[in-house]
N, C-alpha and C. Protein backbone atom coordinates (compact mmCIF):
# COMPACT_ATOMS: atom_id res chain seq x y z
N UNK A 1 141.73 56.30 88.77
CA UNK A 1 140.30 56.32 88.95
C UNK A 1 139.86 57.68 89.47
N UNK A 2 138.62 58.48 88.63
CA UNK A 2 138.23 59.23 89.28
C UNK A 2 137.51 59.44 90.34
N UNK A 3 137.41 60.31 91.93
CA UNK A 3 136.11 59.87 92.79
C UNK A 3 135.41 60.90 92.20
N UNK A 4 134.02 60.58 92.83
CA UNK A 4 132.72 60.82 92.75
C UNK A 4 132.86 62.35 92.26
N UNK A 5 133.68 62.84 93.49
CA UNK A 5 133.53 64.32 93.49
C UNK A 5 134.32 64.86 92.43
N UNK A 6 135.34 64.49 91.84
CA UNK A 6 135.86 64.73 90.55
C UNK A 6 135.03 64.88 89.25
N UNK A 7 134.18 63.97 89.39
CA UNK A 7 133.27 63.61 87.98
C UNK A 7 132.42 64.00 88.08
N UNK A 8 131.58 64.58 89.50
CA UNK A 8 130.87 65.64 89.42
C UNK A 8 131.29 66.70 89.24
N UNK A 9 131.79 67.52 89.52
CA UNK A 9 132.81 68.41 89.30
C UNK A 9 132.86 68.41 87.58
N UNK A 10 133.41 67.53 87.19
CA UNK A 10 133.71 67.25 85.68
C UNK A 10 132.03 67.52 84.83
N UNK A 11 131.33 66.86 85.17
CA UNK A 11 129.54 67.17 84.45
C UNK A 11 129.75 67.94 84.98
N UNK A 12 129.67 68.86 85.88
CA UNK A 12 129.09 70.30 85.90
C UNK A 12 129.74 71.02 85.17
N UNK A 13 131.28 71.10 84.89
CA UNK A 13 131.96 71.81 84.36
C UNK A 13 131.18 71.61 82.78
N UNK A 14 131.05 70.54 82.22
CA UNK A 14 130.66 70.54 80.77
C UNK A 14 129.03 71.11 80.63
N UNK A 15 128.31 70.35 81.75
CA UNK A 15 126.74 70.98 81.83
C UNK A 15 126.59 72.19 81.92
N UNK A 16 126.78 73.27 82.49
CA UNK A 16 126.59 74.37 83.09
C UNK A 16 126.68 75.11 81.92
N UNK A 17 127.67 75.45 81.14
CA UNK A 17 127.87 76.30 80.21
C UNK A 17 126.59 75.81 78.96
N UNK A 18 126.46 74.35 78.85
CA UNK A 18 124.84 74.06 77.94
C UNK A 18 123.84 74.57 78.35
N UNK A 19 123.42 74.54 79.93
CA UNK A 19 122.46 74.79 80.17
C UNK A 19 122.27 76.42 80.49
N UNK A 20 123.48 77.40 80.35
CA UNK A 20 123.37 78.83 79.67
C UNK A 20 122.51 79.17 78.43
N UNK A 21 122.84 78.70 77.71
CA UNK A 21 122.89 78.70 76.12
C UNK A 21 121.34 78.29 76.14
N UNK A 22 121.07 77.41 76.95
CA UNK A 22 119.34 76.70 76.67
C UNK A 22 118.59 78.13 77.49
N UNK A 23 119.10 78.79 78.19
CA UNK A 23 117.79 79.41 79.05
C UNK A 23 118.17 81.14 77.75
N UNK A 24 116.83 80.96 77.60
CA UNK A 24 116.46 82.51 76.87
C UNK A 24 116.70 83.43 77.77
N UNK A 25 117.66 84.69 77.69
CA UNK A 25 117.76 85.98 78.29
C UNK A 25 116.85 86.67 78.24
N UNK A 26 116.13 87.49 79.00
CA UNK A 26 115.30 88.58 78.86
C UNK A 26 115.98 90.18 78.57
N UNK A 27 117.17 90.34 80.09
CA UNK A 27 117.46 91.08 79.96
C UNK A 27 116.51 92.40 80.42
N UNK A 28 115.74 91.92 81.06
CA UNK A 28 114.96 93.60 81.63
C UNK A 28 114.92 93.37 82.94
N UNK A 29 114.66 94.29 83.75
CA UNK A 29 114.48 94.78 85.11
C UNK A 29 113.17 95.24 85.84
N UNK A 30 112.62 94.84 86.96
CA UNK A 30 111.30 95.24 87.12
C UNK A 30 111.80 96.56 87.68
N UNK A 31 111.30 97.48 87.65
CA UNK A 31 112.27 98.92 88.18
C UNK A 31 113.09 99.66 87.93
N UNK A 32 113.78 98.91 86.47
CA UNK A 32 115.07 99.57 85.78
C UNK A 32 114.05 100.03 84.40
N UNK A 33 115.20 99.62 83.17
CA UNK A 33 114.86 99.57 81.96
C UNK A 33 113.89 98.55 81.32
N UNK A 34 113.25 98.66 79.92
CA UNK A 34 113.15 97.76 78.91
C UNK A 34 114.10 96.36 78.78
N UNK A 35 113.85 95.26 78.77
CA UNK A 35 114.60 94.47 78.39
C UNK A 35 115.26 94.59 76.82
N UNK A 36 116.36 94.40 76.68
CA UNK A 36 116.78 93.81 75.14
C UNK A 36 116.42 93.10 74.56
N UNK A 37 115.74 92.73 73.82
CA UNK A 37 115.33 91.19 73.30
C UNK A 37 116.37 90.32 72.13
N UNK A 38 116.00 89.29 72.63
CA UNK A 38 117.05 88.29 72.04
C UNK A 38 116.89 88.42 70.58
N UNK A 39 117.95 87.77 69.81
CA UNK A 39 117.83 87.88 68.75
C UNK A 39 117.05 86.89 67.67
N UNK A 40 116.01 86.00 68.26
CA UNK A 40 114.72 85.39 68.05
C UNK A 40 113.95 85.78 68.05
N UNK A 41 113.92 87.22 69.01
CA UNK A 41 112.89 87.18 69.37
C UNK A 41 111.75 88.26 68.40
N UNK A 42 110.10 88.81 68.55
CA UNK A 42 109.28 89.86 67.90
C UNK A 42 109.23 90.87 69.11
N UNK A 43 109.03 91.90 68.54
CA UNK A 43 108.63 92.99 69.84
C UNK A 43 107.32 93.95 69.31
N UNK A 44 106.58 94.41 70.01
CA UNK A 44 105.72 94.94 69.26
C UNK A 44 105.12 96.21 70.37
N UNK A 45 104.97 97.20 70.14
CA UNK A 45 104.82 98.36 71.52
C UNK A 45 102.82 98.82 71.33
N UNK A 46 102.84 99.51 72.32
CA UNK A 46 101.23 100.55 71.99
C UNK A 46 100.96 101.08 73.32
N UNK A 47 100.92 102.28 73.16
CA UNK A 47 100.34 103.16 74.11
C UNK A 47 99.28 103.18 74.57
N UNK A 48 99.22 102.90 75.86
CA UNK A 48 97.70 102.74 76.63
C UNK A 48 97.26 104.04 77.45
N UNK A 49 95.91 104.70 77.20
CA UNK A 49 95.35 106.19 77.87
C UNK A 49 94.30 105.16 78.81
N UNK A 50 94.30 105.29 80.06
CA UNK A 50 93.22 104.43 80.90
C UNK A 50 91.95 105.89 80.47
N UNK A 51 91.06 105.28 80.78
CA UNK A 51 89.97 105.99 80.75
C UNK A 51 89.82 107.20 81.70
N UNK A 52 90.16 108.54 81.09
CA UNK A 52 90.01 109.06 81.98
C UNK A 52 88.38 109.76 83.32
N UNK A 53 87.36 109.52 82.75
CA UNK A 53 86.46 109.92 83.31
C UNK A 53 86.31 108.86 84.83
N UNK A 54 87.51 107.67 84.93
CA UNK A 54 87.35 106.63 86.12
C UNK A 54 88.36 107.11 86.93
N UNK A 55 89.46 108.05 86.90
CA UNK A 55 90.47 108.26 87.48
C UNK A 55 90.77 109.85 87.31
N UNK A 56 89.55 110.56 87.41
CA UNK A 56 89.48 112.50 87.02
C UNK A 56 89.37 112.85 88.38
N UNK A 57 90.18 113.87 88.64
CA UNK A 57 89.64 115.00 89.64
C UNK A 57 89.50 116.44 89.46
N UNK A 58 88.85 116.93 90.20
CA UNK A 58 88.50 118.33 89.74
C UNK A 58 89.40 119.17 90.79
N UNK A 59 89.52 119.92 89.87
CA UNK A 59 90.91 120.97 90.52
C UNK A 59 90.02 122.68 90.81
N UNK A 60 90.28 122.87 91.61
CA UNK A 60 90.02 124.76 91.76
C UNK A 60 90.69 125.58 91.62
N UNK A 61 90.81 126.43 90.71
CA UNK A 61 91.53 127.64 90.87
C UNK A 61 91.94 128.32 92.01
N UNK A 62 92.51 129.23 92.10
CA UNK A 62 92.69 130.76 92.95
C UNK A 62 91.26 131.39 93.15
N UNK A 63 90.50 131.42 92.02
CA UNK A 63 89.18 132.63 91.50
C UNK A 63 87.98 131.43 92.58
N UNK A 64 88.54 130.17 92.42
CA UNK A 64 87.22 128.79 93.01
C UNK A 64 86.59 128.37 91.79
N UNK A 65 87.22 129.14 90.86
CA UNK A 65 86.19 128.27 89.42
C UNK A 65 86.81 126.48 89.42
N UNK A 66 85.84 125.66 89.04
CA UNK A 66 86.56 123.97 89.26
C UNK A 66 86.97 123.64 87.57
N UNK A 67 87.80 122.69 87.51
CA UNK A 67 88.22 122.37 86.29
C UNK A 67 88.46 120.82 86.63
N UNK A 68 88.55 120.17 85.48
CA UNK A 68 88.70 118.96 85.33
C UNK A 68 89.75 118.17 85.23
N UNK A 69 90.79 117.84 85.53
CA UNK A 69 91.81 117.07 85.01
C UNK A 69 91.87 115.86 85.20
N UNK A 70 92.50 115.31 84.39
CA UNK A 70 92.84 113.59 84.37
C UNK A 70 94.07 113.21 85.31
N UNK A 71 93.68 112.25 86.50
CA UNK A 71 94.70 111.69 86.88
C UNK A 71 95.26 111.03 86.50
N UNK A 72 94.93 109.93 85.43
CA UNK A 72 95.39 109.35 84.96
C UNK A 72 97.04 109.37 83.79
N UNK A 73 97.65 108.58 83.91
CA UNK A 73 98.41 108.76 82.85
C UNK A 73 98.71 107.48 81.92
N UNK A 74 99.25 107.71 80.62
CA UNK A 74 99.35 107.24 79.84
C UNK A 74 100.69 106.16 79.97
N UNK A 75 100.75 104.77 79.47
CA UNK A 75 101.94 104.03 79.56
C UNK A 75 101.96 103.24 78.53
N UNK A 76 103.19 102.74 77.96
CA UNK A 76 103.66 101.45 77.06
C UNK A 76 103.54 100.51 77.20
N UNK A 77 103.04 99.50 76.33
CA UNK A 77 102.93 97.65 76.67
C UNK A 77 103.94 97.54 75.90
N UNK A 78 104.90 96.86 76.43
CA UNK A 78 106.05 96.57 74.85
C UNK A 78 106.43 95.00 75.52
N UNK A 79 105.59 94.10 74.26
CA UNK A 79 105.34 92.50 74.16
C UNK A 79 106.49 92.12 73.42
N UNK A 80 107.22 91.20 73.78
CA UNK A 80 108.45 90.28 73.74
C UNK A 80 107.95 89.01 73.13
N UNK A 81 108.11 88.54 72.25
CA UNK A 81 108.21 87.26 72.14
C UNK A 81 109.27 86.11 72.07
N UNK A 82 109.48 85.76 72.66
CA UNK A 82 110.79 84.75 72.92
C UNK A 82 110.74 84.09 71.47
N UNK A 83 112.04 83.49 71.47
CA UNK A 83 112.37 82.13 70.05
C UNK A 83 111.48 80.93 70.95
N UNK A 84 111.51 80.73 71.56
CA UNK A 84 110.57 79.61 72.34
C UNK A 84 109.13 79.62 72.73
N UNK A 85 108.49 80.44 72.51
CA UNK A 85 107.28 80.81 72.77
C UNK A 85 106.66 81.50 73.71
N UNK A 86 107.63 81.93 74.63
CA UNK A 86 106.95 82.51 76.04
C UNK A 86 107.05 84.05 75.20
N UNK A 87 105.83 84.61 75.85
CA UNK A 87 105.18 86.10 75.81
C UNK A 87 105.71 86.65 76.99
N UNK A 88 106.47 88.00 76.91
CA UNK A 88 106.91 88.74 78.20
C UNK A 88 106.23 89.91 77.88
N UNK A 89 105.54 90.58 78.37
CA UNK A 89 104.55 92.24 78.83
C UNK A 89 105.46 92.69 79.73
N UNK A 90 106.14 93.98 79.30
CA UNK A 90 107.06 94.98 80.22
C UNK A 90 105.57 96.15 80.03
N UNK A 91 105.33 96.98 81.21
CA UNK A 91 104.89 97.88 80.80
C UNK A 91 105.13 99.16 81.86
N UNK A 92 105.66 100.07 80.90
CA UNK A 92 106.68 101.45 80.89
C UNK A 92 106.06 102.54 80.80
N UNK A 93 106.36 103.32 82.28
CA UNK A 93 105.88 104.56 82.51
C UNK A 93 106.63 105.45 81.98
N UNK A 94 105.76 106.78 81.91
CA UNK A 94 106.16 107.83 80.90
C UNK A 94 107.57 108.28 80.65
N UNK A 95 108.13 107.45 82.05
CA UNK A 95 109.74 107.91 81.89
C UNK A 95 110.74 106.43 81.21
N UNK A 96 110.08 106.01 80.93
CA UNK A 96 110.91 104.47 80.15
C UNK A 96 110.92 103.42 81.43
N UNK A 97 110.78 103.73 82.81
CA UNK A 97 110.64 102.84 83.42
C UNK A 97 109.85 101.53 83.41
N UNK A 98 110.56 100.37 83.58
CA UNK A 98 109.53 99.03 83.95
C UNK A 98 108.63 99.01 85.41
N UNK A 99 107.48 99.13 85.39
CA UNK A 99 106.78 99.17 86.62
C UNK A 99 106.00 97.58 86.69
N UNK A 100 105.66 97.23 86.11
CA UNK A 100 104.87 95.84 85.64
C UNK A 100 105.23 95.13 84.84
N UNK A 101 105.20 93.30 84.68
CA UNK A 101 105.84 92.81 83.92
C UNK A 101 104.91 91.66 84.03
N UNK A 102 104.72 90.81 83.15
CA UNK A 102 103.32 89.90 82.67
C UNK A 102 104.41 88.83 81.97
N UNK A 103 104.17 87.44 82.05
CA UNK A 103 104.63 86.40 80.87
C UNK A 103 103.60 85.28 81.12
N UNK A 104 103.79 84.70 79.90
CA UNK A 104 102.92 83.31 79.50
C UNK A 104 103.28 82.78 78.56
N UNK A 105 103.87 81.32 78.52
CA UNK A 105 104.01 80.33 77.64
C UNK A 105 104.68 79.01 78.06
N UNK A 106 105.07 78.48 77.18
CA UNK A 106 105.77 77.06 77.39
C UNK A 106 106.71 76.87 78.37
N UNK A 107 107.71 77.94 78.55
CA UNK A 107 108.80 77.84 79.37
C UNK A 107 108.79 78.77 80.11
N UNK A 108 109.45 78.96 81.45
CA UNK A 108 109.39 80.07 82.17
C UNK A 108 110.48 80.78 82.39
N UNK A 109 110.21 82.13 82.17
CA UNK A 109 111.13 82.80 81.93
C UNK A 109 112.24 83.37 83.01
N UNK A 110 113.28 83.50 82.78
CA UNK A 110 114.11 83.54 84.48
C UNK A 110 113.60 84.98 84.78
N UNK A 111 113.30 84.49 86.15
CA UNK A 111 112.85 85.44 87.05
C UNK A 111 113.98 86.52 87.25
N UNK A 112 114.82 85.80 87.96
CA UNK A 112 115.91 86.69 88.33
C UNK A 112 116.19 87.56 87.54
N UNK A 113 116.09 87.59 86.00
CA UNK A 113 117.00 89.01 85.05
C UNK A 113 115.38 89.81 85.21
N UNK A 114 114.30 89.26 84.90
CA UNK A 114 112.82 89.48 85.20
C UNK A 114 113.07 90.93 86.51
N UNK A 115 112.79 90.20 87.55
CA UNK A 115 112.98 90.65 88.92
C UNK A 115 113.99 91.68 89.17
N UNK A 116 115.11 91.40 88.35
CA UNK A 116 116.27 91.95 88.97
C UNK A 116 116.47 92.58 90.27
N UNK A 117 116.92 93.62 91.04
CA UNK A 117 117.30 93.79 92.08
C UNK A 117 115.93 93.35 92.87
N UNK A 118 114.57 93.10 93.03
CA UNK A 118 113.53 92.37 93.80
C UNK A 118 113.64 90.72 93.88
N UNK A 119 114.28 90.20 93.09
CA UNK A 119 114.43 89.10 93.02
C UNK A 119 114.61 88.39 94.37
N UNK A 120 115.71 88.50 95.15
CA UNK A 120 115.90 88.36 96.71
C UNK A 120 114.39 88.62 97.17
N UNK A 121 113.84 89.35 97.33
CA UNK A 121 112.29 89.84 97.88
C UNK A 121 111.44 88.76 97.65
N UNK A 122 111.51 88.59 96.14
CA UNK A 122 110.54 87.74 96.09
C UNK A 122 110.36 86.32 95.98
N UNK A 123 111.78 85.79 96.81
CA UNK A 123 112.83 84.30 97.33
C UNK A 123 112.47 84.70 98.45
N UNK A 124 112.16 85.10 99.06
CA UNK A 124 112.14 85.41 100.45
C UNK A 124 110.58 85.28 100.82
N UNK A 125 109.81 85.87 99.90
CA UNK A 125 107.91 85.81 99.58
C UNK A 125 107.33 84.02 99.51
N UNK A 126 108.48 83.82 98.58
CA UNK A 126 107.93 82.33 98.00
C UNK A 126 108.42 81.72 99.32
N UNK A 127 109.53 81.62 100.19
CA UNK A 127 109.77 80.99 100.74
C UNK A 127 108.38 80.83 102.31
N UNK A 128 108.02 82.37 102.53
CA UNK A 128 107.29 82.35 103.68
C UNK A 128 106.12 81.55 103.33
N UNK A 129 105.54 81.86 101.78
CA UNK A 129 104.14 81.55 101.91
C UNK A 129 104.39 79.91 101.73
N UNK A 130 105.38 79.32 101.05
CA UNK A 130 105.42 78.19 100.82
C UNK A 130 105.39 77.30 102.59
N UNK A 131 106.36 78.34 103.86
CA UNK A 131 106.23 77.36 104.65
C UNK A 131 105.09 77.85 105.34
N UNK A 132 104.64 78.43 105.52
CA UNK A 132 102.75 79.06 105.46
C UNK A 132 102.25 77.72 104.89
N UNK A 133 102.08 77.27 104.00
CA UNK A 133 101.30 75.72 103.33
C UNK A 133 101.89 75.02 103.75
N UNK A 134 102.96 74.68 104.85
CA UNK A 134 103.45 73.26 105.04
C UNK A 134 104.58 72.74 104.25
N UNK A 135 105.23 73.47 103.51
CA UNK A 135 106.20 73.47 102.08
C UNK A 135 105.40 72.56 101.07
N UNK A 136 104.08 72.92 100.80
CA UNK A 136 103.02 72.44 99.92
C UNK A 136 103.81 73.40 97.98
N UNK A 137 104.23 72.65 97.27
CA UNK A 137 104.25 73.29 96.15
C UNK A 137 103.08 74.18 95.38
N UNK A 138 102.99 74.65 94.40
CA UNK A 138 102.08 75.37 93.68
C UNK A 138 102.14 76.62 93.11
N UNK A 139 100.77 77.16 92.48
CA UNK A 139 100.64 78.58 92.28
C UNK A 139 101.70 79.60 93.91
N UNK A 140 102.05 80.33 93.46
CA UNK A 140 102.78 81.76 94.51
C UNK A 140 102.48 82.73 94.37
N UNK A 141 102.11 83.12 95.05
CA UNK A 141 101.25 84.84 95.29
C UNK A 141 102.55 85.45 96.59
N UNK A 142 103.44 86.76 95.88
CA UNK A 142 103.99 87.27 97.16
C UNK A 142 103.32 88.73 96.98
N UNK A 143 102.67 89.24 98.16
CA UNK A 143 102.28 90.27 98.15
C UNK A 143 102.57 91.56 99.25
N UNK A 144 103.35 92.15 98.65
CA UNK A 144 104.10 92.96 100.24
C UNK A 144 104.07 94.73 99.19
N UNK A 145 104.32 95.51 100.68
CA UNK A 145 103.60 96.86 99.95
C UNK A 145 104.96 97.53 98.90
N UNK A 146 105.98 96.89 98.75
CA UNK A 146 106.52 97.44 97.01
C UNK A 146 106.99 96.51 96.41
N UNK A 147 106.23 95.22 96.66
CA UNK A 147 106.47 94.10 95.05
C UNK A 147 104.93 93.17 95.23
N UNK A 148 104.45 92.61 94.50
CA UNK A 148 103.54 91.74 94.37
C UNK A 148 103.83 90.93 93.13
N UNK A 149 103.86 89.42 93.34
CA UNK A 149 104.01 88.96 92.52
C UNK A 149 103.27 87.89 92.23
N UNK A 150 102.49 87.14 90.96
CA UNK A 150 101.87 86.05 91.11
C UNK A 150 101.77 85.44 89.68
N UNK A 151 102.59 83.55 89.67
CA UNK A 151 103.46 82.90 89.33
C UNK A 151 102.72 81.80 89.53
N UNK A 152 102.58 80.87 88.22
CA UNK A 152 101.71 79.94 88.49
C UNK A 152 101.98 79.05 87.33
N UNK A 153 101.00 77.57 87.06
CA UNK A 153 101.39 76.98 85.42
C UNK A 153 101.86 75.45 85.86
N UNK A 154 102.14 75.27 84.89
CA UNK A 154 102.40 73.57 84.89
C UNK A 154 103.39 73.21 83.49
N UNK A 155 104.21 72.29 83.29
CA UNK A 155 105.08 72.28 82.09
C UNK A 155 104.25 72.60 80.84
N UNK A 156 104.70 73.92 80.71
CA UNK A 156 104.41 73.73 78.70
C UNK A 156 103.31 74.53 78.54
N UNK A 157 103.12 75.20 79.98
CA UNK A 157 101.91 76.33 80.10
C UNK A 157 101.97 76.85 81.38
N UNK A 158 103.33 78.15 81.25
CA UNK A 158 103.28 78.64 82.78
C UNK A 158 103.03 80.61 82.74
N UNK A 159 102.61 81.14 83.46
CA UNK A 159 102.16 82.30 83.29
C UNK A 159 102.34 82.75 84.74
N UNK A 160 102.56 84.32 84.63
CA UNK A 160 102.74 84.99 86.46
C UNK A 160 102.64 86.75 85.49
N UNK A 161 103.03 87.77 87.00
CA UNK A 161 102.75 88.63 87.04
C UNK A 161 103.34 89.61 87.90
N UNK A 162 104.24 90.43 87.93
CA UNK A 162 104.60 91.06 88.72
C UNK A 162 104.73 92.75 88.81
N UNK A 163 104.97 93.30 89.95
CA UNK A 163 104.30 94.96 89.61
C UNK A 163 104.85 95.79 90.83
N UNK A 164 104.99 96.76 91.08
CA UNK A 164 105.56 97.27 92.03
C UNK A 164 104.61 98.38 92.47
N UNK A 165 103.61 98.38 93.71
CA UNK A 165 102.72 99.10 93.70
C UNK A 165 103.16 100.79 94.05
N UNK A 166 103.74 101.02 94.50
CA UNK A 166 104.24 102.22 94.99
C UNK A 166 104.82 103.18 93.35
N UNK A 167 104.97 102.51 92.33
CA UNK A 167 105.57 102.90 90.81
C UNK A 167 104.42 102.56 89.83
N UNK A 168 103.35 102.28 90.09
CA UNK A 168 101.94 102.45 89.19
C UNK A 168 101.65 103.90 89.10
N UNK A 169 101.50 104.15 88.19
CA UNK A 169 101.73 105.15 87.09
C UNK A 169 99.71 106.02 88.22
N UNK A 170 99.32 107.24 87.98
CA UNK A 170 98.29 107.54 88.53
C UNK A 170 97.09 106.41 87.68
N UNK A 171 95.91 106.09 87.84
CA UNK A 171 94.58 105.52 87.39
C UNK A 171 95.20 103.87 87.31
N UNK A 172 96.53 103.51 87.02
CA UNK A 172 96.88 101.99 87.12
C UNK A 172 96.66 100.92 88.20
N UNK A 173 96.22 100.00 88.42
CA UNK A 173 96.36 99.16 89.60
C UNK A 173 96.84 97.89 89.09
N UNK A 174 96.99 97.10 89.84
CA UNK A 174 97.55 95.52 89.54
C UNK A 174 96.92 94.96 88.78
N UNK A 175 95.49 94.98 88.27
CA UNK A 175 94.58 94.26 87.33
C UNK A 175 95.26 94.54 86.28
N UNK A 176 95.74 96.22 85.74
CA UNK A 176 96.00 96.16 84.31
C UNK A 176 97.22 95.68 83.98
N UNK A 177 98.13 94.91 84.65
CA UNK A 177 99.41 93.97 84.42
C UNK A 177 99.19 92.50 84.33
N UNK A 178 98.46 92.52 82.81
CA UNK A 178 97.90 91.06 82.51
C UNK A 178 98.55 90.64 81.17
C-alpha cells in the first residue's frame, strides 16, 4: 500500500512536467532583453517619436544664441501574440532594452520570466499591499521608485502593466505602457 505522501509525491511527479508544457513561455525580461516568442506565436514592431514640442528644451550656446532640442526620444512597441490569446507589449529603448511591458488576454502570462530579476520586488509589493487590505484579494498596484506594477482581470480577461521608472526613455512616463 502506498501512503499519502508517496502518491502525492507520485501526482506531482506526473503533473508538474504537464503543467510546464500548458504555461506559454515569454521569455523576456523587464530590464534585460526582448523576449523570444514562442513558436505560436505573431510579433509585430513600430517605432514610436513622442511628440516633441511636449517634452523640448531650449539649449544656449557659448555665443547665448537659444536653440531647440527634443528631449524626447524615440522607442519600439514590439507586440507578442501568444498561441493562446494573451497580447504581451515589450517596449524597447534605443538600446534594445525592455523598460515597460503591457499584457491582456485570456490567460495570464507568467510574471516571473515577465519580471525577471524584479520579480522578488514585486512578491514582496503584492504581499504588503495585500496585507494593507486585510489579505483582501484583487486588482495590485505595486508602486516603489524602480518598479511599478499594475495587474488586474478575472478568468478569461486579465490585463496589468509594468515599467521601471528610473529606465523611461526622456518625454516617456507610465501612461505610455498601455
Amino acid at each position: 500500500m502506498w501512503s499519502r505522501v508517496c502518491r502525492a509525491g507520485f501526482i506531482t511527479a506526473l503533473v508538474l512536467p504537464c503543467s510546464l508544457f500548458a504555461v506559454q513561455s515569454a521569455h523576456a525580461a523587464l530590464g534585460g532583453t526582448p523576449m523570444t516568442p514562442p513558436t505560436d506565436a505573431s510579433v509585430s514592431s513600430r517605432t514610436v517619436q513622442p511628440a516633441s514640442g511636449a517634452a523640448s528644451t531650449v539649449m544656449r550656446s557659448a555665443s547665448g544664441a537659444a536653440s531647440s532640442a527634443s528631449a524626447s526620444a524615440s522607442y519600439t512597441v514590439r507586440e507578442t501574440t501568444l498561441g493562446n490569446g494573451t497580447v504581451v507589449r515589450e517596449y524597447l529603448a534605443a538600446d534594445g532594452t525592455v523598460f515597460g511591458i503591457a499584457w491582456r488576454g485570456p490567460q495570464m502570462p507568467d510574471l516571473n520570466e515577465l519580471l525577471g530579476s524584479y520579480f522578488p520586488q514585486y512578491v514582496a509589493g503584492v504581499k504588503a499591499a495585500r496585507a494593507a487590505r486585510g489579505g483582501a484579494r484583487g486588482p495590485v498596484t505595486v508602486d516603489q521608485s524602480s518598479l511599478v506594477v499594475q495587474s488586474g482581470g478575472h478568468m478569461g480577461a486579465f490585463n496589468g502593466r509594468a515599467w521601471l521608472p528610473p529606465a523611461l526613455p526622456a518625454g516617456i512616463s507610465g501612461t505610455d505602457i498601455q
